[in-house]
N, C-alpha and C. Protein backbone atom coordinates (compact mmCIF):
# COMPACT_ATOMS: atom_id res chain seq x y z
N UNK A 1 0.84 -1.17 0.00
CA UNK A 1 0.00 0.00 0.00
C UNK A 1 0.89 1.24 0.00
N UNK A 2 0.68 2.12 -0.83
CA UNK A 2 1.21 3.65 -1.09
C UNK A 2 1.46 4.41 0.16
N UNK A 3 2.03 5.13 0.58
CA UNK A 3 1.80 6.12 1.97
C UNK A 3 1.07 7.02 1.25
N UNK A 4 -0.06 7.71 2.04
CA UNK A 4 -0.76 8.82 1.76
C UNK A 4 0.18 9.86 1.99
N UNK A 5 -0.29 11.38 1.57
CA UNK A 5 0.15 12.41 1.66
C UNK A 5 -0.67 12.88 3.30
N UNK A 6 0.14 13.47 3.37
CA UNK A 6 -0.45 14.43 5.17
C UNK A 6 -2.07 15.16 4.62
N UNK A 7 -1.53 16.12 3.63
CA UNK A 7 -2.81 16.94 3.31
C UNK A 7 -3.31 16.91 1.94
N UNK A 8 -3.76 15.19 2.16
CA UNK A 8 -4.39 15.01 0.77
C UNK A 8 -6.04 15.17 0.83
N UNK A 9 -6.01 15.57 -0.30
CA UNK A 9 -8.01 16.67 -0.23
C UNK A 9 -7.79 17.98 0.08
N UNK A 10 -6.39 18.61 0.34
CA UNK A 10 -6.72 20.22 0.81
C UNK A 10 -5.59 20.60 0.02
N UNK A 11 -6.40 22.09 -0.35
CA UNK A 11 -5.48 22.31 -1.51
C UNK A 11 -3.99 23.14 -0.56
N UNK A 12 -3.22 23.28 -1.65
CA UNK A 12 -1.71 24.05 -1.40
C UNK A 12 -1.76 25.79 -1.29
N UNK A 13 -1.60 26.36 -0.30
CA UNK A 13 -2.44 27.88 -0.68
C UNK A 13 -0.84 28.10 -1.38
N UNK A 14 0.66 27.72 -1.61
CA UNK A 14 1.41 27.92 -2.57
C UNK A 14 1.04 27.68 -3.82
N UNK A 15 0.37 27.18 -4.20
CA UNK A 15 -0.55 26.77 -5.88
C UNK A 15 -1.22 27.10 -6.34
N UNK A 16 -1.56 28.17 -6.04
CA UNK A 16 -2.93 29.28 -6.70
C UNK A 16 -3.02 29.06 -8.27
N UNK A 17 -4.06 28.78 -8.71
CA UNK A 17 -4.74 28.50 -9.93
C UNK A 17 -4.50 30.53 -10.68
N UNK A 18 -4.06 30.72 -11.22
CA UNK A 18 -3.94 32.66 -11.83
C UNK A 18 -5.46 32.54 -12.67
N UNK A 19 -5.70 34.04 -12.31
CA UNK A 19 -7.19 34.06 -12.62
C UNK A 19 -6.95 34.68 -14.36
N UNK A 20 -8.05 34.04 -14.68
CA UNK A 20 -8.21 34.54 -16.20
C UNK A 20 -8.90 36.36 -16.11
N UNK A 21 -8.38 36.72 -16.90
CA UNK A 21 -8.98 38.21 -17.21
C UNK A 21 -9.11 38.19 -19.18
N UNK A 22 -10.61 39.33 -19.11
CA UNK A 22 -11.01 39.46 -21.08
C UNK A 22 -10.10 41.16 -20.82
N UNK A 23 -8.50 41.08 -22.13
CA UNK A 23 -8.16 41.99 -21.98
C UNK A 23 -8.16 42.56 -23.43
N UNK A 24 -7.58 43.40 -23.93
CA UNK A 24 -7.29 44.18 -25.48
C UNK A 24 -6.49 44.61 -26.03
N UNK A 25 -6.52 44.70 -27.27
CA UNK A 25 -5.40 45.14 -27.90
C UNK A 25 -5.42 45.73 -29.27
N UNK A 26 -5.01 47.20 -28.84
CA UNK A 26 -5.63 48.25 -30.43
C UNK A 26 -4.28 48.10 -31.14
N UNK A 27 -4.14 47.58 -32.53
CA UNK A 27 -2.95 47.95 -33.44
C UNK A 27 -3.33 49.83 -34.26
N UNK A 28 -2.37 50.05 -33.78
CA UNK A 28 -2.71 51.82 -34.51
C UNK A 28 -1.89 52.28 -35.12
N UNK A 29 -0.52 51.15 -34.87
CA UNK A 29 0.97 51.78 -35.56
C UNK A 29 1.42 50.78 -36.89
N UNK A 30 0.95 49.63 -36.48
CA UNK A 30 2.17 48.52 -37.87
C UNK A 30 0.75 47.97 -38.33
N UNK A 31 1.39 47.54 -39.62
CA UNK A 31 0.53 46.97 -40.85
C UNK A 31 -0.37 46.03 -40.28
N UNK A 32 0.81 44.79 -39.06
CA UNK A 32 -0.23 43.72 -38.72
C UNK A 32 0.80 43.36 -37.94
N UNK A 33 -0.08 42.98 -36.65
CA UNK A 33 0.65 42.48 -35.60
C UNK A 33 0.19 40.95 -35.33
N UNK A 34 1.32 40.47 -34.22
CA UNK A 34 0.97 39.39 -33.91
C UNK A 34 1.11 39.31 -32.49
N UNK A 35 -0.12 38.39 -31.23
CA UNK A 35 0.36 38.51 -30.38
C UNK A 35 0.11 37.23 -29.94
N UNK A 36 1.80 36.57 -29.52
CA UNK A 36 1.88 35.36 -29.49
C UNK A 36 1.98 35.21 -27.65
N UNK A 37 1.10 34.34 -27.76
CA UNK A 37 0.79 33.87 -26.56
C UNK A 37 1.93 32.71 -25.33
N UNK A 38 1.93 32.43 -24.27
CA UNK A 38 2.93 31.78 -23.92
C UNK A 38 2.92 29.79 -24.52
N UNK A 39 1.52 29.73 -24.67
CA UNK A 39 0.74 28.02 -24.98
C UNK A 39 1.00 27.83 -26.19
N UNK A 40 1.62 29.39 -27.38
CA UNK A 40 1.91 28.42 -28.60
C UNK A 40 1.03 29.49 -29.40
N UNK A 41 -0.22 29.58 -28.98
CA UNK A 41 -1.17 30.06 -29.87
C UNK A 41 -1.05 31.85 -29.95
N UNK A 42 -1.51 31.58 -31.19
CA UNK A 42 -1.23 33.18 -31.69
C UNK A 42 -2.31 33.90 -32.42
N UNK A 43 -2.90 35.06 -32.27
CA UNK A 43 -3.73 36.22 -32.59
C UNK A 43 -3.40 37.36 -33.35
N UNK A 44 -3.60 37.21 -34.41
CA UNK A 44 -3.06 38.65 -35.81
C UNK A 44 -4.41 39.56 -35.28
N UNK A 45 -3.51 40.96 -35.53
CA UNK A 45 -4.30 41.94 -35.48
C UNK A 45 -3.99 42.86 -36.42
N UNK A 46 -5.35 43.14 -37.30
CA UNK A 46 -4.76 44.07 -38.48
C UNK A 46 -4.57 45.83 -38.15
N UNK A 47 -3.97 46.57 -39.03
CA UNK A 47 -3.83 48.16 -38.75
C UNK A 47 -5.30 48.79 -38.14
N UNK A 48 -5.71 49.31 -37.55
CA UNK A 48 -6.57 50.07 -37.54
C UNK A 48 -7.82 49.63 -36.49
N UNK A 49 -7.76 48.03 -36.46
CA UNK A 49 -8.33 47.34 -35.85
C UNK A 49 -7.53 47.03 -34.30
N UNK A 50 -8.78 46.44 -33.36
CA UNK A 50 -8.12 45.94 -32.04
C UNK A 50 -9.26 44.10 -31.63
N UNK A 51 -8.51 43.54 -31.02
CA UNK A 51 -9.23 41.94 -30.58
C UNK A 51 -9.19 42.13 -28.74
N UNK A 52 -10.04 41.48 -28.81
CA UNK A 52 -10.28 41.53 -27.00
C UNK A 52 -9.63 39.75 -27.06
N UNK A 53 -8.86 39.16 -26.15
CA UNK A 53 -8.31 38.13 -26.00
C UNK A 53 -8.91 37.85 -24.12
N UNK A 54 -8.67 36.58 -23.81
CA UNK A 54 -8.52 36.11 -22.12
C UNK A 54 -7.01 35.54 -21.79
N UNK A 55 -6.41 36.08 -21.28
CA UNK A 55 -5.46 35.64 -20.48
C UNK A 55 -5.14 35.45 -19.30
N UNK A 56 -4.16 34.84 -18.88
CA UNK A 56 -3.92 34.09 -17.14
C UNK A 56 -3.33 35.57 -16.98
N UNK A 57 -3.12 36.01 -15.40
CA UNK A 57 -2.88 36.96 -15.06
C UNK A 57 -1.32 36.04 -14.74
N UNK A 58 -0.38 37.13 -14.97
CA UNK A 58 1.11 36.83 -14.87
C UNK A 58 1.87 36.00 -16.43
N UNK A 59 0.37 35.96 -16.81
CA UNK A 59 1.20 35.33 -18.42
C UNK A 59 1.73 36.42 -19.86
N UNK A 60 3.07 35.94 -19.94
CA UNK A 60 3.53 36.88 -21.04
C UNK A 60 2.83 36.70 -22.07
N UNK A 61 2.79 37.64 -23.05
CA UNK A 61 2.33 37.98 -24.19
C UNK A 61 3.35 38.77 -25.27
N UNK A 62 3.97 37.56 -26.45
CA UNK A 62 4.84 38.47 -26.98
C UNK A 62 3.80 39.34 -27.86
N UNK A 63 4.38 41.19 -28.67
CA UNK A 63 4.12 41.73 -29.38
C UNK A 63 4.96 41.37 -30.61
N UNK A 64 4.55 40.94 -32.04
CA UNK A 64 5.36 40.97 -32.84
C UNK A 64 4.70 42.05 -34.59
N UNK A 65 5.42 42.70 -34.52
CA UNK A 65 4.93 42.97 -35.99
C UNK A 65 5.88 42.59 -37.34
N UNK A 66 4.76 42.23 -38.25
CA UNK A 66 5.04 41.48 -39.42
C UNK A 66 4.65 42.75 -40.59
N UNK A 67 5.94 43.45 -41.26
CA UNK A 67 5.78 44.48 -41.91
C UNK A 67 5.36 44.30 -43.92
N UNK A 68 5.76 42.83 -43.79
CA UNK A 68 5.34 42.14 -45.32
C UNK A 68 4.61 40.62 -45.29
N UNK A 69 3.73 40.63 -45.84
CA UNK A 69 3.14 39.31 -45.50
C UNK A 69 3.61 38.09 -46.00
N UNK A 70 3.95 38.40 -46.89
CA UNK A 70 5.09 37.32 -47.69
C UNK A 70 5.82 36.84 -47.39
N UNK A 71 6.36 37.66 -46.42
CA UNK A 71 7.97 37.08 -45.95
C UNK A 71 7.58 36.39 -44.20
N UNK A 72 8.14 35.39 -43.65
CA UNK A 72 8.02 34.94 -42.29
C UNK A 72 8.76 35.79 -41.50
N UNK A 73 9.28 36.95 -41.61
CA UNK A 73 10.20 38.20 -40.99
C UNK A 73 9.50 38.73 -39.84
N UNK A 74 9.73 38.85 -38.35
CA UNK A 74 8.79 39.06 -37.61
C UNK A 74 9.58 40.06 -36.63
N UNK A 75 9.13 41.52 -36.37
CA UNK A 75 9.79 42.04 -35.46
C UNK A 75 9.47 42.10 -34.01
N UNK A 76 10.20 41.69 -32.98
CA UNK A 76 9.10 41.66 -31.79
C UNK A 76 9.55 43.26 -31.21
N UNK A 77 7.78 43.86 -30.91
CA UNK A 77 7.88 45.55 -30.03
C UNK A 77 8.33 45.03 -28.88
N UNK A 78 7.60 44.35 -28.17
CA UNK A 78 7.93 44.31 -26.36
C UNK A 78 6.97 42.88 -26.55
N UNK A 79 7.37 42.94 -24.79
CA UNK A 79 6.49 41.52 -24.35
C UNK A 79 5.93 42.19 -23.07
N UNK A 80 4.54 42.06 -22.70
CA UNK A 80 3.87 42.44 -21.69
C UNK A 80 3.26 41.28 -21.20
N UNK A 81 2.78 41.70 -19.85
CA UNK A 81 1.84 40.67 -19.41
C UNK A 81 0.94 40.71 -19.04
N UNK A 82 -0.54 40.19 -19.39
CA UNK A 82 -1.55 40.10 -19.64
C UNK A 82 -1.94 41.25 -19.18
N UNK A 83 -2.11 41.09 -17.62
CA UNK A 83 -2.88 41.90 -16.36
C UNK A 83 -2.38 43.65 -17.24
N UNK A 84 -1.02 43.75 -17.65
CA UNK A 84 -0.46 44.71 -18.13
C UNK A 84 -1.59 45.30 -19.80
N UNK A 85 -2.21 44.79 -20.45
CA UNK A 85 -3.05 45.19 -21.77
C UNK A 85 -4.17 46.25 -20.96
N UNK A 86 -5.09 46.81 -21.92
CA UNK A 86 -6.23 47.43 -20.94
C UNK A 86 -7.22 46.44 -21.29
N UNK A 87 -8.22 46.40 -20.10
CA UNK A 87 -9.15 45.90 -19.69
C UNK A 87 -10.60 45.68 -20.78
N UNK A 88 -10.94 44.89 -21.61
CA UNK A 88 -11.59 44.87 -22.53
C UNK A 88 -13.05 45.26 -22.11
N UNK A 89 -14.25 46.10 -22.78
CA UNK A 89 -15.67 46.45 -22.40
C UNK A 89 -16.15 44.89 -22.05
């Protein structure tokens, strides 16, 4: 038989689950951006336009803009994190 854990059924208050927040993001400067997420997945945003996204609070978010579409050439602005975007309506 396995040894049990001391405090099995109660959670770890070191393990906090990070809360999701709906945040935004206006492109106003480059042709088309990209904002690549920490899981892989990624969100184009065209000139003129903005996308409301959900992210974990404390999770990075790279900025990248892509100035020709043709080419896989990608410049990254900054990397922020989530809690850091403004707060979507």
């Amino acid at each position: 038989m396995a040894p049990r854990d001391k405090k099995e059924g109660k959670t770890d208050p070191k393990r906090r689950v990070p809360g999701k927040s709906r945040r935004r993001y206006v492109n106003s400067d480059y042709p088309t951006v990209v904002l690549r997420f920490e899981d892989g997945h990624e969100i184009r945003v065209a000139q003129g336009t903005g996308k409301s996204f959900e992210g974990y609070d404390g999770e990075r978010i790279k900025i990248l803009a892509i100035y020709d579409p043709s080419s896989t050439e990608r410049v990254l602005i900054g990397t922020l994190r989530a809690e850091e975007f403004e707060k979507a309506p």
